[in-house]
Each structure stands twice: as structure tokens, then as C-alpha cells.
Protein backbone atom coordinates (compact mmCIF):
# COMPACT_ATOMS: atom_id res chain seq x y z
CA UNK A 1 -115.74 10.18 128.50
CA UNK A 2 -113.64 7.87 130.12
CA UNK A 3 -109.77 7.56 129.15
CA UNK A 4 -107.71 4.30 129.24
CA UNK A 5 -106.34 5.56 132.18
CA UNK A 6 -109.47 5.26 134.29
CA UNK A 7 -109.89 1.87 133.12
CA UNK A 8 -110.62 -0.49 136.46
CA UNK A 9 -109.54 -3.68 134.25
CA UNK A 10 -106.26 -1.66 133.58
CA UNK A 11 -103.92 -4.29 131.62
CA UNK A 12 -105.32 -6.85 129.46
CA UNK A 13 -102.39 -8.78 128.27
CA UNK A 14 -101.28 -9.37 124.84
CA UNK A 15 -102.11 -13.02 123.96
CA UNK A 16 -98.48 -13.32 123.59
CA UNK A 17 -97.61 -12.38 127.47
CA UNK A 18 -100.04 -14.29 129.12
CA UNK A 19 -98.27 -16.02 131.81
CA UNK A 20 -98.52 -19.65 133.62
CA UNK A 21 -96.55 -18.33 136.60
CA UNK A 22 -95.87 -15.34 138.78
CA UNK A 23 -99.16 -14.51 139.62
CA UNK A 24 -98.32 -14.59 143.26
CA UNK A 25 -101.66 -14.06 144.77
CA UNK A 26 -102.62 -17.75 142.91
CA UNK A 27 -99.29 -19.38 143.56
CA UNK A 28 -99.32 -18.72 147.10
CA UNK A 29 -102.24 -21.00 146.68
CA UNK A 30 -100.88 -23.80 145.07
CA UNK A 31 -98.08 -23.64 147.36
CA UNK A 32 -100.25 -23.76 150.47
CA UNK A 33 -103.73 -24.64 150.18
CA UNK A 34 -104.13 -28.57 149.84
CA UNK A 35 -107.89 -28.37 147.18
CA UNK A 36 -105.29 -25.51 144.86
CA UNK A 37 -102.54 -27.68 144.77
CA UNK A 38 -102.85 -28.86 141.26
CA UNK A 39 -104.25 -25.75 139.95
CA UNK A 40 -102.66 -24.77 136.23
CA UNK A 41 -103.45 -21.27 135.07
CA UNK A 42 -102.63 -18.74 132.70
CA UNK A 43 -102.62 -14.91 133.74
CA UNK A 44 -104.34 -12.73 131.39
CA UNK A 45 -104.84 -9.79 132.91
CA UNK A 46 -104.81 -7.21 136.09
CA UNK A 47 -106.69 -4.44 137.46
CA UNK A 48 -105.29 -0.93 138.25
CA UNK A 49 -104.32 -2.09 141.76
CA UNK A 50 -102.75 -5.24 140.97
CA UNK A 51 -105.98 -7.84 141.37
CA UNK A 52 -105.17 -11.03 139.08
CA UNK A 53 -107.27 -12.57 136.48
CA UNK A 54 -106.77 -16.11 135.69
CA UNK A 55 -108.28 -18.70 132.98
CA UNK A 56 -107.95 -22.25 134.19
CA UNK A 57 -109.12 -25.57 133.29
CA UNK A 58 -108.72 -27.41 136.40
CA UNK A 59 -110.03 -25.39 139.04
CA UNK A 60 -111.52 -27.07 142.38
CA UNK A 61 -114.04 -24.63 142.21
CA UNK A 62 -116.00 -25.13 138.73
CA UNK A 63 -116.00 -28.15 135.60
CA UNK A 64 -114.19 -27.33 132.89
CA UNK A 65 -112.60 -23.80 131.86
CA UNK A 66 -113.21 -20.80 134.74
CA UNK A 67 -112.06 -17.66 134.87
CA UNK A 68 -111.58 -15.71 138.05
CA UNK A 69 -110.14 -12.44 139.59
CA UNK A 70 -108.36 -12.30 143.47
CA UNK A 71 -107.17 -9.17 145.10
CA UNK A 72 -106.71 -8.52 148.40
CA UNK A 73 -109.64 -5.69 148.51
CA UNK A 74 -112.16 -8.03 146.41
CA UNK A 75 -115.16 -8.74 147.75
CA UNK A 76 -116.27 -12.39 146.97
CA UNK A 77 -118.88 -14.51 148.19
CA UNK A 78 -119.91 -16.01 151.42
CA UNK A 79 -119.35 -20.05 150.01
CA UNK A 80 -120.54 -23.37 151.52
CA UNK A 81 -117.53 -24.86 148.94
CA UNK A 82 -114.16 -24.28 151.94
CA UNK A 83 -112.00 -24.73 148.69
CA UNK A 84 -113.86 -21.17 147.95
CA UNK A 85 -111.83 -17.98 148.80
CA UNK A 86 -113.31 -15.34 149.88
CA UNK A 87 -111.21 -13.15 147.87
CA UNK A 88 -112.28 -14.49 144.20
CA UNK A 89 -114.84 -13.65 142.23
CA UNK A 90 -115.66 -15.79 139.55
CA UNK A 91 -116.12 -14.19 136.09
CA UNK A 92 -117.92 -16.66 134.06
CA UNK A 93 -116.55 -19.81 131.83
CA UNK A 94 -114.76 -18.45 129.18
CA UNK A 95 -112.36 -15.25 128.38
CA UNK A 96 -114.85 -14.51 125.40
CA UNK A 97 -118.32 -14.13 127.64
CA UNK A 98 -116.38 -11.98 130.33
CA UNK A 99 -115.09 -10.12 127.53
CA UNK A 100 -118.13 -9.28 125.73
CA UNK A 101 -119.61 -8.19 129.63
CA UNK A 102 -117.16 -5.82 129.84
CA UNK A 103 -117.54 -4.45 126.82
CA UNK A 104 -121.43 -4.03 127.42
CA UNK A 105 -121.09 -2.79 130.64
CA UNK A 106 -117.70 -0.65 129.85
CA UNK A 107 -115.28 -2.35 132.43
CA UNK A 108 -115.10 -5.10 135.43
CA UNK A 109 -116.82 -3.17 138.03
CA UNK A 110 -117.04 -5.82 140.20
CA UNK A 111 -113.22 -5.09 141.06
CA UNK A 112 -115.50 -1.57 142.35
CA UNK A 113 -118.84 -3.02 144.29
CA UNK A 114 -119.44 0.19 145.97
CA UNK A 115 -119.74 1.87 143.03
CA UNK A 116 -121.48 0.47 140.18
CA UNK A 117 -124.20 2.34 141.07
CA UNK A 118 -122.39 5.50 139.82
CA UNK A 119 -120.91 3.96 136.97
CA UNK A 120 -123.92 1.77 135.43
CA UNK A 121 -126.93 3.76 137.00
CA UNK A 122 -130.08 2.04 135.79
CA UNK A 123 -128.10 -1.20 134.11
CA UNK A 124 -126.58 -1.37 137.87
CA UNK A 125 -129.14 -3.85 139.41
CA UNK A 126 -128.64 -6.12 135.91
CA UNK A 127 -125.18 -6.19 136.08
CA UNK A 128 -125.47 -7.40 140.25
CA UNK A 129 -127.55 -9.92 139.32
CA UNK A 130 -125.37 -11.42 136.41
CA UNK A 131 -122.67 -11.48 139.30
CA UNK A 132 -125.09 -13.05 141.81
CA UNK A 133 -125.74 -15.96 139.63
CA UNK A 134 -122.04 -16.80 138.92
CA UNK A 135 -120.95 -16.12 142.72
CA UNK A 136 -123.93 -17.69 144.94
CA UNK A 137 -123.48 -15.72 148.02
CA UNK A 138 -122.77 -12.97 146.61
CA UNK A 139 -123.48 -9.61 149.29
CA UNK A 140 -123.21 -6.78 146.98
């Protein structure tokens, strides 16, 4: 069984500490990429090494609210959009749908591409193709 400790999404904040600044890897963004300029986001959470997930309404990416995760080691999609990073991976439109696919699936293992075959085993391919469809471009 697997503790809290092993947990991949490793700090959901408390509604109450979600932040609108100091996520560094999406300020450094705003500061210096021209299409992320006006980008307004609230931090609600981080992996166990220090990836970033982010709700925002006003992303140059998607239409209304988006939610995505950035870390240096994540592997996002191959883009024709250039305001695309290849460091995000887009989790879906709201904080409620990514939640309930974590809970189905038991965690974010997308933060973990080479290995959701050993964590999901035969729900491995479904869970790949739900990420497929919200990252086109997608390699893993």
C-alpha cells in the first residue's frame, strides 16, 4: 500500500494557501515571455520534486479556466502553438476533473511517464490516452 509519503502529487494546498505569486517556474514567464505576460494564476499545488500546478483563467494556451503542471524534468508535448512550453503539461479544465483523475488513477503520474506502466498496469494505456487528448503531441 502506498503511504503519503510516496505520493508523486506530494502537497496539495489548503484552499486557504493557494498562492497568486511565487511560483517561480510561472513568473519567470510572465516576466520574460511576451504570449505569458498577462498570465494571472493561483498555485495549488506541487509535486515531490518541486513541479508547479497552476489554475488560471487567462492562459494563452486554452479558453477559459486551465490547469497545468511545469517542472524542469516534465515531459510535455511537441506543440505547433510557440506560446506552448515544452515543459507543461496540461491537466484538464478544471481543479475538480483533475482531481477526480487522480483519485481514479491514485496520483498524477504524468509527473512519472516512464513509469505508469508499473504503477497503473492494465489502466496504463487509458490513462496515456486521456493525456494524449489534452496534450496533442503528446510522445509518451
Amino acid at each position: 500500500m502506498k503511504s503519503r509519503e510516496d505520493d508523486l502529487v506530494f502537497e496539495l494546498f489548503p484552499r486557504n494557501e493557494w498562492r497568486t505569486s511565487g511560483a517561480y517556474f510561472w513568473d519567470d514567464y510572465i516576466e520574460n515571455l511576451p504570449e505569458w505576460r498577462e498570465l494571472r494564476y493561483t498555485w495549488i499545488a506541487s509535486s515531490r520534486w518541486g513541479d508547479q500546478i497552476i489554475v488560471t483563467d487567462n492562459s494563452p494556451l486554452h479558453v477559459g479556466t486551465a490547469l497545468y503542471m511545469h517542472g524542469p524534468d516534465v515531459a510535455g508535448p511537441i506543440h505547433p502553438n510557440p506560446a506552448w512550453i515544452e515543459n507543461i503539461i496540461y491537466l484538464g479544465p478544471s481543479i475538480d476533473a483533475w482531481l477526480a483523475r487522480v483519485q481514479r488513477f491514485g496520483d498524477e503520474y504524468s509527473i512519472v511517464p516512464g513509469s505508469i506502466d508499473e504503477h497503473l498496469g492494465s489502466a496504463a494505456d487509458e490513462y496515456r490516452t486521456i493525456y494524449r487528448q489534452l496534450n496533442p503531441g503528446l510522445q509518451w
